[in-house]
N, C-alpha and C. Protein backbone atom coordinates (compact mmCIF):
# COMPACT_ATOMS: atom_id res chain seq x y z
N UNK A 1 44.43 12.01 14.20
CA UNK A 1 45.16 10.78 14.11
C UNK A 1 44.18 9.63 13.93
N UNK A 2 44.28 9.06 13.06
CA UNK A 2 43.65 7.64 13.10
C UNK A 2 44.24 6.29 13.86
N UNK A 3 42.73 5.56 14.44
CA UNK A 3 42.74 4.93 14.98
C UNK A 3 42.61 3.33 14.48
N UNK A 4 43.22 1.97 14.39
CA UNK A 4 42.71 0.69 14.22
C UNK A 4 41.43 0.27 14.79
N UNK A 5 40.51 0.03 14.28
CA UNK A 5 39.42 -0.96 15.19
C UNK A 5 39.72 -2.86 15.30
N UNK A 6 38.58 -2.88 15.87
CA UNK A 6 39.27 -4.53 15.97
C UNK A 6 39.27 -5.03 14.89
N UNK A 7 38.89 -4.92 13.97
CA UNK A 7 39.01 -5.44 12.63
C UNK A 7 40.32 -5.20 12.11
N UNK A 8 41.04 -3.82 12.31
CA UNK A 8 42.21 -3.98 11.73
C UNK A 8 41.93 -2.60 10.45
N UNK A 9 40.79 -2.16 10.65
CA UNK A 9 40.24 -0.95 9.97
C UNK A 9 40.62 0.36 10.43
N UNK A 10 41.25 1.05 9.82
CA UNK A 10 41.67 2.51 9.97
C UNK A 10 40.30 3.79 9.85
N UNK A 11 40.31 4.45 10.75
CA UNK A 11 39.40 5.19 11.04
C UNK A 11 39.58 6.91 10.70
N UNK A 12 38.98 7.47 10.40
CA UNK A 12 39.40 8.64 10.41
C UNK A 12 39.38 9.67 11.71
N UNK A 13 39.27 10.97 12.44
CA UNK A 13 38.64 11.23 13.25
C UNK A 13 37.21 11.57 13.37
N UNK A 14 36.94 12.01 11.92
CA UNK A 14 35.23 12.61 11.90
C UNK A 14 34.62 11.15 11.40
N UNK A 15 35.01 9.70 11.41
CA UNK A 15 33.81 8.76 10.97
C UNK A 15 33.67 8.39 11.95
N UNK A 16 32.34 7.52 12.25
CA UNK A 16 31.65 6.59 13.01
C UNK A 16 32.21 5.24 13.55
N UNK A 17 32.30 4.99 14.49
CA UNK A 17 32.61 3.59 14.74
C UNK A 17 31.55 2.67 13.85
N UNK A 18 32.32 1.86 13.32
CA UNK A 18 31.64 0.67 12.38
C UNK A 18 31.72 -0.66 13.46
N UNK A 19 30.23 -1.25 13.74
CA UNK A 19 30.08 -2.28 14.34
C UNK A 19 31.08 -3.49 14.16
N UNK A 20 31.06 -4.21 14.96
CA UNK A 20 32.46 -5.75 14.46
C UNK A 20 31.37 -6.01 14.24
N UNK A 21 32.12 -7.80 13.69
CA UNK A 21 31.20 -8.31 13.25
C UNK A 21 30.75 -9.49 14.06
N UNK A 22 31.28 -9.20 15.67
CA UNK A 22 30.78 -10.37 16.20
C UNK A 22 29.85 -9.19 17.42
N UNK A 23 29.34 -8.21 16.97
CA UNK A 23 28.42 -7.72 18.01
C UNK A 23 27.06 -8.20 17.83
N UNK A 24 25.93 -8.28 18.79
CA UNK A 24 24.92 -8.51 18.02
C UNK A 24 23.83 -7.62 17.85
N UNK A 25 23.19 -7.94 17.19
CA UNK A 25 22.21 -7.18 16.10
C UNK A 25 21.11 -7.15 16.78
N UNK A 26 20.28 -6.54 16.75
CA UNK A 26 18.66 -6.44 17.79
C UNK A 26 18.18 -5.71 16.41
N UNK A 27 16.65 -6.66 16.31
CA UNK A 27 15.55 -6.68 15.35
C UNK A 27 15.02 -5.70 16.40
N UNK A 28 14.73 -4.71 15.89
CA UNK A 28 13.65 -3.66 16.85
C UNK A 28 12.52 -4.39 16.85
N UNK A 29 11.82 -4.90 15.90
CA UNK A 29 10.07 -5.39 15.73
C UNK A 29 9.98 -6.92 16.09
N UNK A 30 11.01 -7.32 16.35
CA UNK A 30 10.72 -8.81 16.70
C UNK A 30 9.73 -9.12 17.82
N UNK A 31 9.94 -8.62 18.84
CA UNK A 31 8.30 -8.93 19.78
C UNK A 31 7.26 -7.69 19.46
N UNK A 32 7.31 -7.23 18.38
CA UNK A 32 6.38 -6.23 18.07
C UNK A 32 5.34 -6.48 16.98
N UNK A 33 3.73 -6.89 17.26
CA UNK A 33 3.09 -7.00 16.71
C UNK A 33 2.72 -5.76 15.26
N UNK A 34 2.99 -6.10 13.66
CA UNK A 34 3.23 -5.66 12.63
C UNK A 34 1.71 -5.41 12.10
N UNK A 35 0.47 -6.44 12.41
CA UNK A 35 -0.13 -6.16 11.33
C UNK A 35 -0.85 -5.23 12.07
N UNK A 36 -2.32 -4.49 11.21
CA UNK A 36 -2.72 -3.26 11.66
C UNK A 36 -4.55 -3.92 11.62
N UNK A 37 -4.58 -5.26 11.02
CA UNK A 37 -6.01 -5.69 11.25
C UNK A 37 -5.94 -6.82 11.66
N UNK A 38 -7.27 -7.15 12.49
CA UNK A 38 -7.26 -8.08 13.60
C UNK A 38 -7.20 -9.26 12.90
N UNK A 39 -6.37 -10.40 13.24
CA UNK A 39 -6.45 -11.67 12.43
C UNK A 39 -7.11 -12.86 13.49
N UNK A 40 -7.97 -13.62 12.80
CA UNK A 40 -8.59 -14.51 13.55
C UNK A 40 -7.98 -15.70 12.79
N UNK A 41 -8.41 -16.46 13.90
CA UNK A 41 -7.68 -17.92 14.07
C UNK A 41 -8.74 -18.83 13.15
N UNK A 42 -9.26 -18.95 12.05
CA UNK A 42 -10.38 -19.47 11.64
C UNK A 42 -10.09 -20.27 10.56
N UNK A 43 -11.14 -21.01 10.11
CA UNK A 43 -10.50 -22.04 8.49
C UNK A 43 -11.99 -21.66 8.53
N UNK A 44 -11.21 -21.14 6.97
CA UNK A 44 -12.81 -20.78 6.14
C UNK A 44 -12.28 -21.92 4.96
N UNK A 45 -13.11 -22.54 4.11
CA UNK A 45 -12.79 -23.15 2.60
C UNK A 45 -12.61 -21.78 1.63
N UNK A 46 -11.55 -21.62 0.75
CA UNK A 46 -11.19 -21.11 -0.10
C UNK A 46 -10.63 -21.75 -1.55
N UNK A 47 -11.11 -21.38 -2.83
CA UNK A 47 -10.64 -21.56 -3.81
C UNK A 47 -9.52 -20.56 -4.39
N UNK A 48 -8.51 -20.99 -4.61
CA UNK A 48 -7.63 -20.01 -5.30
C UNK A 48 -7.04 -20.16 -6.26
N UNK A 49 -6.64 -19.37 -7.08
CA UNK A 49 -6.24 -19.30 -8.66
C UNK A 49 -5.36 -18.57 -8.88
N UNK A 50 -4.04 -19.04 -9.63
CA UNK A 50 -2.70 -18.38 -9.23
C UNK A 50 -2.00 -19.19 -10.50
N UNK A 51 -0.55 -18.51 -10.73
CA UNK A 51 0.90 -18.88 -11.85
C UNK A 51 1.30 -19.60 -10.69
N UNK A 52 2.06 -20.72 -11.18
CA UNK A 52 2.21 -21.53 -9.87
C UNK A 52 4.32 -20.86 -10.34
N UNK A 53 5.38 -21.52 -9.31
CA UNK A 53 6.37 -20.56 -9.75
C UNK A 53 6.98 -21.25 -11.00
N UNK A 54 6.40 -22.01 -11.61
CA UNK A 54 7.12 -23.00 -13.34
C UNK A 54 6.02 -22.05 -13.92
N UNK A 55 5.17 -20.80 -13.68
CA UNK A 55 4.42 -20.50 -14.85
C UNK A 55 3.06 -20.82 -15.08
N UNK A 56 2.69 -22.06 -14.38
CA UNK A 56 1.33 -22.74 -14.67
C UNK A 56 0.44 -22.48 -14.33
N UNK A 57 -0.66 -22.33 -14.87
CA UNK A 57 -1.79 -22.06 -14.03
C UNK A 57 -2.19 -22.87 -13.25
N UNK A 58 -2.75 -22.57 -11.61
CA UNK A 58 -3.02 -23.32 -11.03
C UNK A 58 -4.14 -23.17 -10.22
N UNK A 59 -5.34 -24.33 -9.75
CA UNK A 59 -6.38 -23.72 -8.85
C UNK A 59 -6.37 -24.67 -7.73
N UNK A 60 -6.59 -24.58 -6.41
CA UNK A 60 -6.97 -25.55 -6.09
C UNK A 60 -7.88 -25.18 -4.92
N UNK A 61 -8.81 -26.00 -3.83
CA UNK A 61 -9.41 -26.09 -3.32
C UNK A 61 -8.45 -26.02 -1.86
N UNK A 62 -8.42 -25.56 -0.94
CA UNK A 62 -8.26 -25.31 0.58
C UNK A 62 -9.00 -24.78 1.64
N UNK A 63 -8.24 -24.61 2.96
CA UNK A 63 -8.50 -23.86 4.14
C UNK A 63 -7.84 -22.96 4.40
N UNK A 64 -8.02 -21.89 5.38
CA UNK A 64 -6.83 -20.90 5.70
C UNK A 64 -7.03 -21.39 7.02
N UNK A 65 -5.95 -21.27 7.44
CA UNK A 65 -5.64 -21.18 9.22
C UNK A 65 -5.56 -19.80 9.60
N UNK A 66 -5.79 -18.59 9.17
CA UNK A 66 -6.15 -17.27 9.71
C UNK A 66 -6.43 -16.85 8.83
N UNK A 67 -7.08 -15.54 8.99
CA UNK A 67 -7.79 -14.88 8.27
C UNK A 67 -7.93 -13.35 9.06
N UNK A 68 -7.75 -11.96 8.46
CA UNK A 68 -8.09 -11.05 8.88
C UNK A 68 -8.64 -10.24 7.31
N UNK A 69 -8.91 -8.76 7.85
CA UNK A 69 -9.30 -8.29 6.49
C UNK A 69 -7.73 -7.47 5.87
N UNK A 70 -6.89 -7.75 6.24
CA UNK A 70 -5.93 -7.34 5.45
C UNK A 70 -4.97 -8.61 4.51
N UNK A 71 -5.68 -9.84 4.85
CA UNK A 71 -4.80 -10.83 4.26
C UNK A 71 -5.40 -12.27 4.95
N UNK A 72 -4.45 -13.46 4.21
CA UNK A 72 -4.75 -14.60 5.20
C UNK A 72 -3.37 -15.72 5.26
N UNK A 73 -3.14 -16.51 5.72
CA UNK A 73 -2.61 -18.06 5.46
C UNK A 73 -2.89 -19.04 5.18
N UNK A 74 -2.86 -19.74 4.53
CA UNK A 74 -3.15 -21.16 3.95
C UNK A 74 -2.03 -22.01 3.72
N UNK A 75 -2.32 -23.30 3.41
CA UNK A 75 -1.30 -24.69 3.43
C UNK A 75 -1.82 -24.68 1.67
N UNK A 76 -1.18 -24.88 0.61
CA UNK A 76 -0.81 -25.57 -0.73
C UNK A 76 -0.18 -26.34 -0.92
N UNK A 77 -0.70 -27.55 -1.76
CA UNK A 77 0.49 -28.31 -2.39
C UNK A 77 1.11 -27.31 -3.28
N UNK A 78 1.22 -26.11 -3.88
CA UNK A 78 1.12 -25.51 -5.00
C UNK A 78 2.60 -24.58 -4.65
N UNK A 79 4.02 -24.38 -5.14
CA UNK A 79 4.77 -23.59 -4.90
C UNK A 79 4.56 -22.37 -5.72
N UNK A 80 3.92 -21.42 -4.85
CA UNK A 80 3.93 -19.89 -5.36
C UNK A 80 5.22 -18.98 -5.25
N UNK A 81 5.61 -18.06 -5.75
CA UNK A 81 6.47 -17.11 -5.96
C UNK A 81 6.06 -15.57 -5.11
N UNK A 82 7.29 -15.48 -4.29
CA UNK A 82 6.76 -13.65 -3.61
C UNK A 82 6.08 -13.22 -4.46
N UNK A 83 5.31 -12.43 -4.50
CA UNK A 83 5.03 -11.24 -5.13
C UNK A 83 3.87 -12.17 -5.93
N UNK A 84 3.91 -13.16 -6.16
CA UNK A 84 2.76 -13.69 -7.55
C UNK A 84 1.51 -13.26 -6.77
N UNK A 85 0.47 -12.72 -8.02
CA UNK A 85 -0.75 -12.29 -8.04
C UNK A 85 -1.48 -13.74 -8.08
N UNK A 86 -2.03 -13.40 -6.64
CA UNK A 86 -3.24 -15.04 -6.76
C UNK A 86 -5.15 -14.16 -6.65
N UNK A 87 -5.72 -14.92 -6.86
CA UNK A 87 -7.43 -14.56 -7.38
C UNK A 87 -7.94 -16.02 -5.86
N UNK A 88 -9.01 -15.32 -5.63
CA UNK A 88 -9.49 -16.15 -4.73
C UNK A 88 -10.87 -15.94 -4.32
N UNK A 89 -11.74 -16.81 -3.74
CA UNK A 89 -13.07 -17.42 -3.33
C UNK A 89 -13.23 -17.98 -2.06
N UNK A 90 -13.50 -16.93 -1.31
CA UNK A 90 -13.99 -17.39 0.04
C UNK A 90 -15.25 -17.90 0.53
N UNK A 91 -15.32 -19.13 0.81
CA UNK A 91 -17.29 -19.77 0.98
C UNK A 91 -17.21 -18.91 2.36
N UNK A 92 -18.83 -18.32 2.52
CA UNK A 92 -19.29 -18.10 3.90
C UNK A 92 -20.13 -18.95 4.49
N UNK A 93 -19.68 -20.00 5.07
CA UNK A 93 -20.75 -20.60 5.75
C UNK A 93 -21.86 -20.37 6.66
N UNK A 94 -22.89 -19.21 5.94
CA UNK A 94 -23.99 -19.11 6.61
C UNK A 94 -25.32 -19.52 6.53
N UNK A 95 -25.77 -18.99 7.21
CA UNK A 95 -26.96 -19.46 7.69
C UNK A 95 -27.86 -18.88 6.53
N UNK A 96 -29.18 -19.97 5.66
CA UNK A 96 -29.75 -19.64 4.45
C UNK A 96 -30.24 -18.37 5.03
N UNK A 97 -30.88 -18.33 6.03
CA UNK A 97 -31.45 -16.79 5.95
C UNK A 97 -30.70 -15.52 6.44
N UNK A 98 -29.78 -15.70 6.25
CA UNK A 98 -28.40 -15.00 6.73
C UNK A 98 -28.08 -13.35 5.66
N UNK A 99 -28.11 -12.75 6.12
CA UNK A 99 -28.07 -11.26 4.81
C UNK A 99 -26.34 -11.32 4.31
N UNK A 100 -25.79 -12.13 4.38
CA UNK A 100 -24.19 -11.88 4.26
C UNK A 100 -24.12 -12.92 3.31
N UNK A 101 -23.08 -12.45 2.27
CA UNK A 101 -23.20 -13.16 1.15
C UNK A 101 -22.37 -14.48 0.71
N UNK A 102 -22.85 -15.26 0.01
CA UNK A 102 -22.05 -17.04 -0.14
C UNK A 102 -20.83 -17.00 -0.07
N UNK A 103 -19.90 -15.91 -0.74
CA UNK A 103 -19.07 -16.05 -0.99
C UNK A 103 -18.34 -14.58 -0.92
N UNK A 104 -16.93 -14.78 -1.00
CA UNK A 104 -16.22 -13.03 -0.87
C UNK A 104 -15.04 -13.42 -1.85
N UNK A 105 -15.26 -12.76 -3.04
CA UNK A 105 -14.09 -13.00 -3.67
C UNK A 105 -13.21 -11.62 -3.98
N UNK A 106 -11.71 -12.31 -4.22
CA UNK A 106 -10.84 -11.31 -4.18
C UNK A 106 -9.39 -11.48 -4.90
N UNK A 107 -8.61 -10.08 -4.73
CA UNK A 107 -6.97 -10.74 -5.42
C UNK A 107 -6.30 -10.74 -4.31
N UNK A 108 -5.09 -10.82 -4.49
CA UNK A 108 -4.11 -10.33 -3.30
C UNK A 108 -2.27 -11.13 -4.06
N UNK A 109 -1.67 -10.88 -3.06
CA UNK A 109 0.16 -11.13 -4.02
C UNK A 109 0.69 -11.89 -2.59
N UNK A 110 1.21 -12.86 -2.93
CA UNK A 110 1.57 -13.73 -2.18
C UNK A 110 2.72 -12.70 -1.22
N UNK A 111 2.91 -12.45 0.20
CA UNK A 111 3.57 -11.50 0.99
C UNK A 111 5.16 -12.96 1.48
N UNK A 112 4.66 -13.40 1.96
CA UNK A 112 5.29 -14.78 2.68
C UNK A 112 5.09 -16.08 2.15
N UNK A 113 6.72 -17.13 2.36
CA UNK A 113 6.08 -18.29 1.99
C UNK A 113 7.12 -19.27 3.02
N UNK A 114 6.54 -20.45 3.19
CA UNK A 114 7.67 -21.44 4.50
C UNK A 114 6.83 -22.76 3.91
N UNK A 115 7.87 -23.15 4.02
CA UNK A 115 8.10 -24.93 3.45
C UNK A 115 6.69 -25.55 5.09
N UNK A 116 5.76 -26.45 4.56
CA UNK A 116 5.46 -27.38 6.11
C UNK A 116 5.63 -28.54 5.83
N UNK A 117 4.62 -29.58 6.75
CA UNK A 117 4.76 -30.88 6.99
C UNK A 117 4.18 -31.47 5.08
N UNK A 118 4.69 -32.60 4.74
CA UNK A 118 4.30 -32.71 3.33
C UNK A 118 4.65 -32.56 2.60
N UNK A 119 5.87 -31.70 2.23
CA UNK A 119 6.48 -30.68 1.32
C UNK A 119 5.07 -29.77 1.08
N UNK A 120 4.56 -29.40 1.29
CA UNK A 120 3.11 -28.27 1.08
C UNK A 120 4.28 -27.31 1.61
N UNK A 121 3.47 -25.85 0.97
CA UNK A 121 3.72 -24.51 1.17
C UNK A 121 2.74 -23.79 1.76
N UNK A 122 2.91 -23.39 3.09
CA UNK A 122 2.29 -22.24 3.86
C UNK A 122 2.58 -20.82 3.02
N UNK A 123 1.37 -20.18 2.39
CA UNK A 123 1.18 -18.87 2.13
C UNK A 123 0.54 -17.84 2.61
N UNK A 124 1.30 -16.68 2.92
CA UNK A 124 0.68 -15.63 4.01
C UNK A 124 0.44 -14.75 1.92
N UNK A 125 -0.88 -14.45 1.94
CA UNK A 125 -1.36 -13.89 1.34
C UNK A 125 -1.99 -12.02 1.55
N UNK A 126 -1.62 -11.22 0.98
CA UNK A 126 -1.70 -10.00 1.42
C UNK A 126 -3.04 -9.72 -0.13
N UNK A 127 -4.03 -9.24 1.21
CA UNK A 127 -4.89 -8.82 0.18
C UNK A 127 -5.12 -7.24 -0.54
N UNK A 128 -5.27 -7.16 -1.38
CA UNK A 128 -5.10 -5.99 -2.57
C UNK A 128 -6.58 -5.19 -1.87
N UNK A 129 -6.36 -3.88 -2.04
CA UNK A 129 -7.89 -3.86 -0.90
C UNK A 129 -9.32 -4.17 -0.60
N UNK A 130 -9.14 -5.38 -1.36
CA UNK A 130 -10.48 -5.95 -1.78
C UNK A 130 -11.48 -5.87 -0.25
N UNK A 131 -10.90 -6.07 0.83
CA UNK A 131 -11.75 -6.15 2.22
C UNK A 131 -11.25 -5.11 2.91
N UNK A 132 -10.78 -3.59 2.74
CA UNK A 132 -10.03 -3.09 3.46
C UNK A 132 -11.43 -2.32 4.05
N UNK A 133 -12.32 -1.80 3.70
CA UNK A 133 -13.44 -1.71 4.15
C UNK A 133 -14.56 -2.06 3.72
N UNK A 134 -14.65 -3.54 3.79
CA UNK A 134 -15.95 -4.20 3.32
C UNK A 134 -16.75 -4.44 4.70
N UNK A 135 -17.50 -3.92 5.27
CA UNK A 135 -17.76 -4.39 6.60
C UNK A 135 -18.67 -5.84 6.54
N UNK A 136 -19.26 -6.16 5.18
CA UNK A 136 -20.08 -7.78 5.65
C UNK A 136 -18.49 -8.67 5.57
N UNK A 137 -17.84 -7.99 5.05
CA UNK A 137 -16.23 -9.43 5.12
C UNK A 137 -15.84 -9.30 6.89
N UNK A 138 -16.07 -8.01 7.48
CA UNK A 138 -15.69 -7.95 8.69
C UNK A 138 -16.61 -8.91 9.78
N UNK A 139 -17.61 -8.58 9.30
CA UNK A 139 -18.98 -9.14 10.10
C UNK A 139 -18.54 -11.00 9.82
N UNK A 140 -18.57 -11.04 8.50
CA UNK A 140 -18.15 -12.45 8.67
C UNK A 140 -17.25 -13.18 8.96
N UNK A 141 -15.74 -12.33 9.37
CA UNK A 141 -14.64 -13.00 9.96
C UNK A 141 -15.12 -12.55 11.64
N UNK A 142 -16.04 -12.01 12.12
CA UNK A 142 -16.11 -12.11 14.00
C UNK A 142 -17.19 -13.27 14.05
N UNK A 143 -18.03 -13.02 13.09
CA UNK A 143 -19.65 -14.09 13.15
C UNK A 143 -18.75 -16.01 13.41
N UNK A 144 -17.82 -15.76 11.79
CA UNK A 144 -16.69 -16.98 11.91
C UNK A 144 -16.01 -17.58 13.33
N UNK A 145 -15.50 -16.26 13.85
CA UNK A 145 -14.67 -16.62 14.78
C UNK A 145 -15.33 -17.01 16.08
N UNK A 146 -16.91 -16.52 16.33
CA UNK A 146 -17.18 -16.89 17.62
C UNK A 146 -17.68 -17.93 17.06
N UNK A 147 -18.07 -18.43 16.15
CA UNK A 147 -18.83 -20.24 15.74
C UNK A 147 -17.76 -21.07 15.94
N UNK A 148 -16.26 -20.72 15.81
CA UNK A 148 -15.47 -21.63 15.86
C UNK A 148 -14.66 -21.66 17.45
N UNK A 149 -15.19 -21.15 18.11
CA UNK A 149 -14.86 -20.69 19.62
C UNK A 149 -13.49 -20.26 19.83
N UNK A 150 -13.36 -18.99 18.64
CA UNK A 150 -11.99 -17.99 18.74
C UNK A 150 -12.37 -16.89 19.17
């Protein structure tokens, strides 16, 4: 015999109760830390080079507010598109006699994007495995992080 649910939906005996739609929903991963490499809290200067989302080419000069070796964030005036392929230039600010090199360049596809203060665009950038085991990129995001007292 079938049954009404609160909706007013007829059930069979062998289906599933179908959730209403005023139950609520639980994100399993919401207090669950996602990424799998350590991200530091750091602003390195970065150049990046990217289709801006009208098509254009675009470069400009920034900071990231984190940085790990699987990716980073940064502030743009520049509205990028999910998925757009951006090119980028990380300065290392070291020391001249330092064995780690000026710069770390790389690709990566824009993962995330959120409107901030400015109309600027915060971009969480996912890097292509350009640092997935580079260990001087590693060395230079801990060397980074204890100069900046993270």
């Amino acid at each position: 015999m079938s049954q009404g649910n609160q909706n007013g939906a007829t059930m069979g005996p062998k289906s599933r109760q179908l959730p209403t739609i005023d139950e609520q929903w639980v994100d399993l991963y919401v207090d669950e830390e996602r990424r799998t490499n350590q991200r530091y809290g750091i602003r390195v200067s970065l150049i990046l080079s990217a289709r801006d989302a009208y098509g254009r080419e675009v470069s400009e000069q920034t900071q990231s507010s984190n940085v790990s070796s699987g990716g980073m964030f940064f502030v743009t005036g520049h509205d990028l598109s999910l998925s757009a392929p951006v090119s980028f230039t990380i300065s290392s600010p070291t020391e001249p006699d330092s064995f780690l090199p000026a710069e770390f360049s790389g690709t990566g596809a824009v993962a995330r994007k959120e409107m901030v203060a400015g109309g600027n665009h915060g971009l969480a950038v996912v890097f292509d495995d350009t640092f997935a085991n580079n260990m001087d990129f590693a060395l230079f995001l801990k060397l980074t992080a204890q100069r900046q007292g993270n």
